[in-house]
ModelCIF file with pLDDT and N, C-alpha, C, O atoms, coordinates in Angstrom:
data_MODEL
#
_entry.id   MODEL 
#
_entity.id                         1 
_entity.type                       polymer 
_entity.pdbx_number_of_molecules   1 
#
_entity_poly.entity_id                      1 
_entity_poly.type                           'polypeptide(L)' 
_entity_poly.nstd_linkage                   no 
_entity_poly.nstd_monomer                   no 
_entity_poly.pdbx_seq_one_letter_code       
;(UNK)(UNK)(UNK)(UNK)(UNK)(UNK)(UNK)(UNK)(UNK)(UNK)(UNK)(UNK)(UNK)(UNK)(UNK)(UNK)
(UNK)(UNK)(UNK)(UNK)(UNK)(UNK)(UNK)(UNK)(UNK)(UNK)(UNK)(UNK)(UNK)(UNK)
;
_entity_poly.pdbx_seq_one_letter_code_can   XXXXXXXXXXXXXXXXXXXXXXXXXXXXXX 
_entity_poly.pdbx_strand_id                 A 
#
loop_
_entity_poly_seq.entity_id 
_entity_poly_seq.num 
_entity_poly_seq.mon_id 
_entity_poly_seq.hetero 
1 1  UNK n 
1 2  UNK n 
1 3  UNK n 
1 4  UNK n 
1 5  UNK n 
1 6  UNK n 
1 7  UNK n 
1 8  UNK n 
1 9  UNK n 
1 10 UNK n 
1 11 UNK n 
1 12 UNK n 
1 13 UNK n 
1 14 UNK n 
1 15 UNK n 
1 16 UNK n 
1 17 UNK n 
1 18 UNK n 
1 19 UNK n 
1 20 UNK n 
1 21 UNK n 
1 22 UNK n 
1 23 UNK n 
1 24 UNK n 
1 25 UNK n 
1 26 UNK n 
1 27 UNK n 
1 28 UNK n 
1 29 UNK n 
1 30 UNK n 
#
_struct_asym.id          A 
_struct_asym.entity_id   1 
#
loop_
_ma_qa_metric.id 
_ma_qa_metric.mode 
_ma_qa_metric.name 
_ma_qa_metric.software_group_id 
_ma_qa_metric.type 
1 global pLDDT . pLDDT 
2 local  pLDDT . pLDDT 
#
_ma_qa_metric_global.metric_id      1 
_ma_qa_metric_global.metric_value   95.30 
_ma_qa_metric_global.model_id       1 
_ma_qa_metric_global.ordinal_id     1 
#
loop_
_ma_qa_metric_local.label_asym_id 
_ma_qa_metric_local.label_comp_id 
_ma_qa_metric_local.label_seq_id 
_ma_qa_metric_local.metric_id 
_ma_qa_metric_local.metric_value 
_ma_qa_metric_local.model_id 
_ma_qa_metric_local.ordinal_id 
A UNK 1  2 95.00 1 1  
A UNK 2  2 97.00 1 2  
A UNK 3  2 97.00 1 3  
A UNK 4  2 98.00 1 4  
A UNK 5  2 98.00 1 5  
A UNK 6  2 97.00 1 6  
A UNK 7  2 96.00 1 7  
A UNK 8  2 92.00 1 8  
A UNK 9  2 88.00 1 9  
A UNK 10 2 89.00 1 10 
A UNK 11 2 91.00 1 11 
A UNK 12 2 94.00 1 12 
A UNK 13 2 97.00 1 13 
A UNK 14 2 97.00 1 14 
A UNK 15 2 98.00 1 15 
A UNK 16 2 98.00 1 16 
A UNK 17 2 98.00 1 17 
A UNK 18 2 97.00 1 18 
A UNK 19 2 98.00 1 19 
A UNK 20 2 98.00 1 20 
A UNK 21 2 98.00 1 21 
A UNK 22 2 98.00 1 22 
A UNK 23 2 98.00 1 23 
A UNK 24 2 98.00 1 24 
A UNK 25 2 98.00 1 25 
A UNK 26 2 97.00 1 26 
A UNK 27 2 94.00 1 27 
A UNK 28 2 91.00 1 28 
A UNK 29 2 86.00 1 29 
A UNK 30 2 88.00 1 30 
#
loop_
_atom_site.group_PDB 
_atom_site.id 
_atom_site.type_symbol 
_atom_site.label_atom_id 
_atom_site.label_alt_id 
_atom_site.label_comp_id 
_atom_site.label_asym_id 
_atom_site.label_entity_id 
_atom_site.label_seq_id 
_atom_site.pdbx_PDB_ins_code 
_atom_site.Cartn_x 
_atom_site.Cartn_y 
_atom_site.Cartn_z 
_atom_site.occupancy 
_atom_site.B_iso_or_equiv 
_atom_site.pdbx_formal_charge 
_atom_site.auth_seq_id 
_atom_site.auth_comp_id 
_atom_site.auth_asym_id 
_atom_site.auth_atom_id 
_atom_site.pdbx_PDB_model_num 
ATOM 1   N N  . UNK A 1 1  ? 7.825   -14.999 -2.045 1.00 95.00 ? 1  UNK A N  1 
ATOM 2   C CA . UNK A 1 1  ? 7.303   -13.836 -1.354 1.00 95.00 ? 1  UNK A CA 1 
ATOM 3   C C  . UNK A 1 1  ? 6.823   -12.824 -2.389 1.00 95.00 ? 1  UNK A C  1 
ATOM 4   O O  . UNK A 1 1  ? 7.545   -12.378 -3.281 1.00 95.00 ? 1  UNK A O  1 
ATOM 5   N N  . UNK A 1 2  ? 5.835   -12.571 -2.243 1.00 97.00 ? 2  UNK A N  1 
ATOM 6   C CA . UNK A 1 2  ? 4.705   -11.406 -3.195 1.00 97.00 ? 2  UNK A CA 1 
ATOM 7   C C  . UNK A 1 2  ? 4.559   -9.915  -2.395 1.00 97.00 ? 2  UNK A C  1 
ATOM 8   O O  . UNK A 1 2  ? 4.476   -9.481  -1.246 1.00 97.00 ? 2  UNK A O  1 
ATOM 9   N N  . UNK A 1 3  ? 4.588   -9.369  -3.979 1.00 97.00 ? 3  UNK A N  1 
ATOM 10  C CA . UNK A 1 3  ? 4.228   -7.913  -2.838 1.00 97.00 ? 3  UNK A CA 1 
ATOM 11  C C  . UNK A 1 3  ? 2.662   -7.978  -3.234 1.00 97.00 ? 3  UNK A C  1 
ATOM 12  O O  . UNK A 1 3  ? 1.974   -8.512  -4.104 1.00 97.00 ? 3  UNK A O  1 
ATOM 13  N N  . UNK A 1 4  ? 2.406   -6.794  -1.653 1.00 98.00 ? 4  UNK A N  1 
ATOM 14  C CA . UNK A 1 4  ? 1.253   -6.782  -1.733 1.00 98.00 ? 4  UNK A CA 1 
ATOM 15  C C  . UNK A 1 4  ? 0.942   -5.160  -1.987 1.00 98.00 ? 4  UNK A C  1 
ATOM 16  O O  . UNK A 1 4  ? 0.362   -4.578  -2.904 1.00 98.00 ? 4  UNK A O  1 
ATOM 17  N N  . UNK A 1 5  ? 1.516   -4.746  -0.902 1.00 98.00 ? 5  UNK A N  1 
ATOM 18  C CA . UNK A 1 5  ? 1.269   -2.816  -1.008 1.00 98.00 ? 5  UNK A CA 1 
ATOM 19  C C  . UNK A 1 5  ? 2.353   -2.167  -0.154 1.00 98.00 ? 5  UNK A C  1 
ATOM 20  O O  . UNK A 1 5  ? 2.901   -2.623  0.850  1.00 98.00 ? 5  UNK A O  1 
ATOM 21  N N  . UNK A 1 6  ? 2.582   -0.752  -0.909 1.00 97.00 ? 6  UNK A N  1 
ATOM 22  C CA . UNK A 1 6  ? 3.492   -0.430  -0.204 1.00 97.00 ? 6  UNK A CA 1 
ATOM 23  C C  . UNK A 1 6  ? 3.092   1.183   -0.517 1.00 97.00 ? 6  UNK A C  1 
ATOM 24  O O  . UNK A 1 6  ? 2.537   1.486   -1.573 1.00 97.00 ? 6  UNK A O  1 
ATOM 25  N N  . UNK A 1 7  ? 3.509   2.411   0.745  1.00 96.00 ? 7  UNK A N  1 
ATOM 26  C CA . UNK A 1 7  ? 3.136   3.241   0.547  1.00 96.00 ? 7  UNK A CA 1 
ATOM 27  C C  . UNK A 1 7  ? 4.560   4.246   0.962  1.00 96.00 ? 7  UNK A C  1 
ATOM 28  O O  . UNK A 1 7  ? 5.102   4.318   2.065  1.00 96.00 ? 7  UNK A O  1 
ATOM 29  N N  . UNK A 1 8  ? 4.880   4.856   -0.114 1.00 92.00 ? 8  UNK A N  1 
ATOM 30  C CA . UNK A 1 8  ? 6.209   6.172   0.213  1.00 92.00 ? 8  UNK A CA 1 
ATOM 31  C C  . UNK A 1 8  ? 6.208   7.063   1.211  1.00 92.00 ? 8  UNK A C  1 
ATOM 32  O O  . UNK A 1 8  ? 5.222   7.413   1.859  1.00 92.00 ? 8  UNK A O  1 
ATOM 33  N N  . UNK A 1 9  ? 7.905   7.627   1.401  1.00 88.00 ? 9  UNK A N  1 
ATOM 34  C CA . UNK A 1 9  ? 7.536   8.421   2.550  1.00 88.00 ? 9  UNK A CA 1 
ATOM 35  C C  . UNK A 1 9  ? 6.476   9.827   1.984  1.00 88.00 ? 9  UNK A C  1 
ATOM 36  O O  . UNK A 1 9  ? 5.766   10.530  2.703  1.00 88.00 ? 9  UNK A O  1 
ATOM 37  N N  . UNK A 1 10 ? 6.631   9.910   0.744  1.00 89.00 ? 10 UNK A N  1 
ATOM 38  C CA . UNK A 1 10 ? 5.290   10.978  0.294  1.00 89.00 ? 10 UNK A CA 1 
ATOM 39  C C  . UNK A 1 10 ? 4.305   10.976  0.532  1.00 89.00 ? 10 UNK A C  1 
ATOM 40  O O  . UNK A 1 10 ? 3.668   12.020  0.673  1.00 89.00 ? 10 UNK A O  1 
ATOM 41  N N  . UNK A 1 11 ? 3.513   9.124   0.745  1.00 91.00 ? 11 UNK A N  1 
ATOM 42  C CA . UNK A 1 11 ? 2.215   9.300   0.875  1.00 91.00 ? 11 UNK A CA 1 
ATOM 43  C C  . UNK A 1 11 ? 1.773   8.614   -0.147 1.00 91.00 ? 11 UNK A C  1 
ATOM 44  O O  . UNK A 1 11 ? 0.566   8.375   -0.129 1.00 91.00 ? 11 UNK A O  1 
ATOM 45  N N  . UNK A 1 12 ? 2.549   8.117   -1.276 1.00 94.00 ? 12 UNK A N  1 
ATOM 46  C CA . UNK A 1 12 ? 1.684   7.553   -2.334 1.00 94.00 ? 12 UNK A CA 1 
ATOM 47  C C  . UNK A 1 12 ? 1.769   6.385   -2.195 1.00 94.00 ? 12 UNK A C  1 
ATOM 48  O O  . UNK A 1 12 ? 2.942   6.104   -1.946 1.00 94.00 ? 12 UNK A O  1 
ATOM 49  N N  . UNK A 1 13 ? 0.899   5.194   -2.233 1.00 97.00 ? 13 UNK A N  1 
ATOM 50  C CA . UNK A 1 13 ? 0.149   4.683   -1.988 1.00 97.00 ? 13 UNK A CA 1 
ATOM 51  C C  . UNK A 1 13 ? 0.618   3.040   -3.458 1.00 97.00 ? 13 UNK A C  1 
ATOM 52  O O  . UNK A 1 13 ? 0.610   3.573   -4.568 1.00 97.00 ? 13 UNK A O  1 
ATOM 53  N N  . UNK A 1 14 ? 0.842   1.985   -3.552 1.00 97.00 ? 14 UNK A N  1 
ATOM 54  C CA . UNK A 1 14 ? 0.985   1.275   -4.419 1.00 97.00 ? 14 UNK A CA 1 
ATOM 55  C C  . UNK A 1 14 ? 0.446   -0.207  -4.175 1.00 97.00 ? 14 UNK A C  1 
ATOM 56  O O  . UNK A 1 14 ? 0.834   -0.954  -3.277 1.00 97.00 ? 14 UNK A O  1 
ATOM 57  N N  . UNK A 1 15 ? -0.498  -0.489  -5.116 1.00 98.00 ? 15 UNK A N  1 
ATOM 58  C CA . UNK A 1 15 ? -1.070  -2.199  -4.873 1.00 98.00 ? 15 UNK A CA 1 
ATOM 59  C C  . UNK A 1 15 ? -0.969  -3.199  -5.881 1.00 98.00 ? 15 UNK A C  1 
ATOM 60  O O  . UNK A 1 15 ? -1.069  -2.915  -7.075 1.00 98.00 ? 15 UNK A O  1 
ATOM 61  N N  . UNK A 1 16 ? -0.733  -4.615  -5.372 1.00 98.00 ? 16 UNK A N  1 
ATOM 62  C CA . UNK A 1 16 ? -0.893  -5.516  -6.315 1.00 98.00 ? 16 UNK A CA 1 
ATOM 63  C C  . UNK A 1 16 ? -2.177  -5.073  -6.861 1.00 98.00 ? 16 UNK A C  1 
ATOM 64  O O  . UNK A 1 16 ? -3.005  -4.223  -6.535 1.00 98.00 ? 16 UNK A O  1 
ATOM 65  N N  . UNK A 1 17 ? -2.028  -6.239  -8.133 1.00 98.00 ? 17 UNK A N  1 
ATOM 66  C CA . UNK A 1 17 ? -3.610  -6.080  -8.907 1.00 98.00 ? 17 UNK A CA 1 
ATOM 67  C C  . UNK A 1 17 ? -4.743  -7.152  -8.323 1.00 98.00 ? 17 UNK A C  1 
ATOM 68  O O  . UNK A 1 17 ? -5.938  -7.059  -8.606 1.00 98.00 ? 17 UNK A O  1 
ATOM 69  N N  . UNK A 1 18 ? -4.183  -8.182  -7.466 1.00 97.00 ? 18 UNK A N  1 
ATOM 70  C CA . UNK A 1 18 ? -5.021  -9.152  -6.538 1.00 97.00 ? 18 UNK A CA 1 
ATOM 71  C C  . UNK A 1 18 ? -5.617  -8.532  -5.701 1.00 97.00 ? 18 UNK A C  1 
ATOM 72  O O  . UNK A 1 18 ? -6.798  -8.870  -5.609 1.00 97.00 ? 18 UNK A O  1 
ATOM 73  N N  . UNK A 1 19 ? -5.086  -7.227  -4.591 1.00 98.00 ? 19 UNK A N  1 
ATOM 74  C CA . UNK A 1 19 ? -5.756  -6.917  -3.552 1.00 98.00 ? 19 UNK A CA 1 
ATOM 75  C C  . UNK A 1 19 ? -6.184  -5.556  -4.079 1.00 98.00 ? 19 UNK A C  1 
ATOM 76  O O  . UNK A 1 19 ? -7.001  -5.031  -3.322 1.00 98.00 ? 19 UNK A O  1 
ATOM 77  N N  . UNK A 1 20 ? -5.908  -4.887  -5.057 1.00 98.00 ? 20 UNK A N  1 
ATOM 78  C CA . UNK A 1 20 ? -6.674  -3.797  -5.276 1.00 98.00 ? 20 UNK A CA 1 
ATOM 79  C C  . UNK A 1 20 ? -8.234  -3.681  -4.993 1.00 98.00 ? 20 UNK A C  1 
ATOM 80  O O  . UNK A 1 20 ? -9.111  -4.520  -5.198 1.00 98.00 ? 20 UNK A O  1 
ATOM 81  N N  . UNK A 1 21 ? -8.304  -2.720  -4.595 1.00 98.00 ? 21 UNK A N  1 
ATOM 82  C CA . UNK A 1 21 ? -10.348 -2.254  -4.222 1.00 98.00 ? 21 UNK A CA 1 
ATOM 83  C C  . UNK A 1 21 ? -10.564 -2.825  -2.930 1.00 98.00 ? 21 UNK A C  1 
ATOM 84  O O  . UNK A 1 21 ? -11.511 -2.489  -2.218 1.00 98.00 ? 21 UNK A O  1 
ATOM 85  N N  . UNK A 1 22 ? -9.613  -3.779  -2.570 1.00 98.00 ? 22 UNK A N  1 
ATOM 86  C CA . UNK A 1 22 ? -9.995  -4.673  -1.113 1.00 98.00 ? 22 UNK A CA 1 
ATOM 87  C C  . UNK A 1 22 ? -8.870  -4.857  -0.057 1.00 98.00 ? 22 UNK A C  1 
ATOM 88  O O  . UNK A 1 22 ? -8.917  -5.866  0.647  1.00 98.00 ? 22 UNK A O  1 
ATOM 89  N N  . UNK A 1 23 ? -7.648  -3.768  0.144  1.00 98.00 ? 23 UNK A N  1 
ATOM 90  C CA . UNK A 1 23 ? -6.622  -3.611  0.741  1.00 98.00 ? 23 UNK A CA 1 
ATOM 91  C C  . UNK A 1 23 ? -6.844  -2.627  1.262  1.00 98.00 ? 23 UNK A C  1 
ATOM 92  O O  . UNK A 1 23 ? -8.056  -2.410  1.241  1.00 98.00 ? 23 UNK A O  1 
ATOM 93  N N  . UNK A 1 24 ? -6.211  -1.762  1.815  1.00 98.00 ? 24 UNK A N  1 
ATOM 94  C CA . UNK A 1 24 ? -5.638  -0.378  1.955  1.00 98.00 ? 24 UNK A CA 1 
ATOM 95  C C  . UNK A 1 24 ? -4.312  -0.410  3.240  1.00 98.00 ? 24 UNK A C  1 
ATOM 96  O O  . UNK A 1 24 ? -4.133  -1.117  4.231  1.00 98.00 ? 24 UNK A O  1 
ATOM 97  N N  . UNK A 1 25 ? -3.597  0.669   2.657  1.00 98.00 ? 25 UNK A N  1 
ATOM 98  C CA . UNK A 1 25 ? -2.359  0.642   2.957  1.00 98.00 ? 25 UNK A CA 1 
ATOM 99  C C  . UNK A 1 25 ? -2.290  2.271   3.467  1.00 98.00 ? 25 UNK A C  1 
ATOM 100 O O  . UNK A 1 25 ? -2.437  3.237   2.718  1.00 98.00 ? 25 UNK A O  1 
ATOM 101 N N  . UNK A 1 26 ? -1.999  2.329   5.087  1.00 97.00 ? 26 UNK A N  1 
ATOM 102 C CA . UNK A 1 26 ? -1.702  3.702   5.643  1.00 97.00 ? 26 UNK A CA 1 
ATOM 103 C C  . UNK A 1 26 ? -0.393  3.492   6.045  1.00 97.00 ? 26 UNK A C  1 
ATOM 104 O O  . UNK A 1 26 ? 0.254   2.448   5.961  1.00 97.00 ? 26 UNK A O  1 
ATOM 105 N N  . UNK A 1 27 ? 0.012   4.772   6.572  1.00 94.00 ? 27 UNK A N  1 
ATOM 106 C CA . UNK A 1 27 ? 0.874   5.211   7.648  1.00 94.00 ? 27 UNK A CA 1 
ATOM 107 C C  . UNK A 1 27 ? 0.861   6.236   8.321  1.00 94.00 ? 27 UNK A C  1 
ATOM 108 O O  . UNK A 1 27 ? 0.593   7.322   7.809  1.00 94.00 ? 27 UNK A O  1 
ATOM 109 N N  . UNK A 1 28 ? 1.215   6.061   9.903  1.00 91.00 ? 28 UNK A N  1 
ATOM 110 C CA . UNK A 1 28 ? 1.002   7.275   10.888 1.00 91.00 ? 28 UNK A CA 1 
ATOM 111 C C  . UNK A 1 28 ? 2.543   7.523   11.247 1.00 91.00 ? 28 UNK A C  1 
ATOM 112 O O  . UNK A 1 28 ? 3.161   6.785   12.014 1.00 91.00 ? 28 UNK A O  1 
ATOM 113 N N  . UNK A 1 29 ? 3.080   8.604   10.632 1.00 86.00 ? 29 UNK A N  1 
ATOM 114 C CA . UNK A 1 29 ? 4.597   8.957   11.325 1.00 86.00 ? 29 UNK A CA 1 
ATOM 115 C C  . UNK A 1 29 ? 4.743   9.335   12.532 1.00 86.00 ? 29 UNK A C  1 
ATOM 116 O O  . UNK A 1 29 ? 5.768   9.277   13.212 1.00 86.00 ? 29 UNK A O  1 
ATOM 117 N N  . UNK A 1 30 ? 3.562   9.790   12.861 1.00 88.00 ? 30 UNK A N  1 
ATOM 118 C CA . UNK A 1 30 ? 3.762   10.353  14.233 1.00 88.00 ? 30 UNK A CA 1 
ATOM 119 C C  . UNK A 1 30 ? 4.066   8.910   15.522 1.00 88.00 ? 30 UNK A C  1 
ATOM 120 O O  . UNK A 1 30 ? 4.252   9.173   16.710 1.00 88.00 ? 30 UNK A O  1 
#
C-alpha cells in the first residue's frame, strides 16, 4: 500500500512524486 496524498486538518496539502501536477487533494469540513 502506497501513499498517494494527504491533506492536514490545516489545509496543507501533501503528494507523492508519481501523482504530483496530476492529483489534487481537498477537503470540505463542513
Amino acid at each position: 500500500r502506497a501513499f498517494v496524498a494527504a491533506i492536514w486538518s490545516s489545509g496543507i496539502t501533501d503528494y507523492a512524486d508519481s501523482v504530483k501536477g496530476r492529483f489534487t487533494i481537498s477537503r470540505d469540513n463542513a
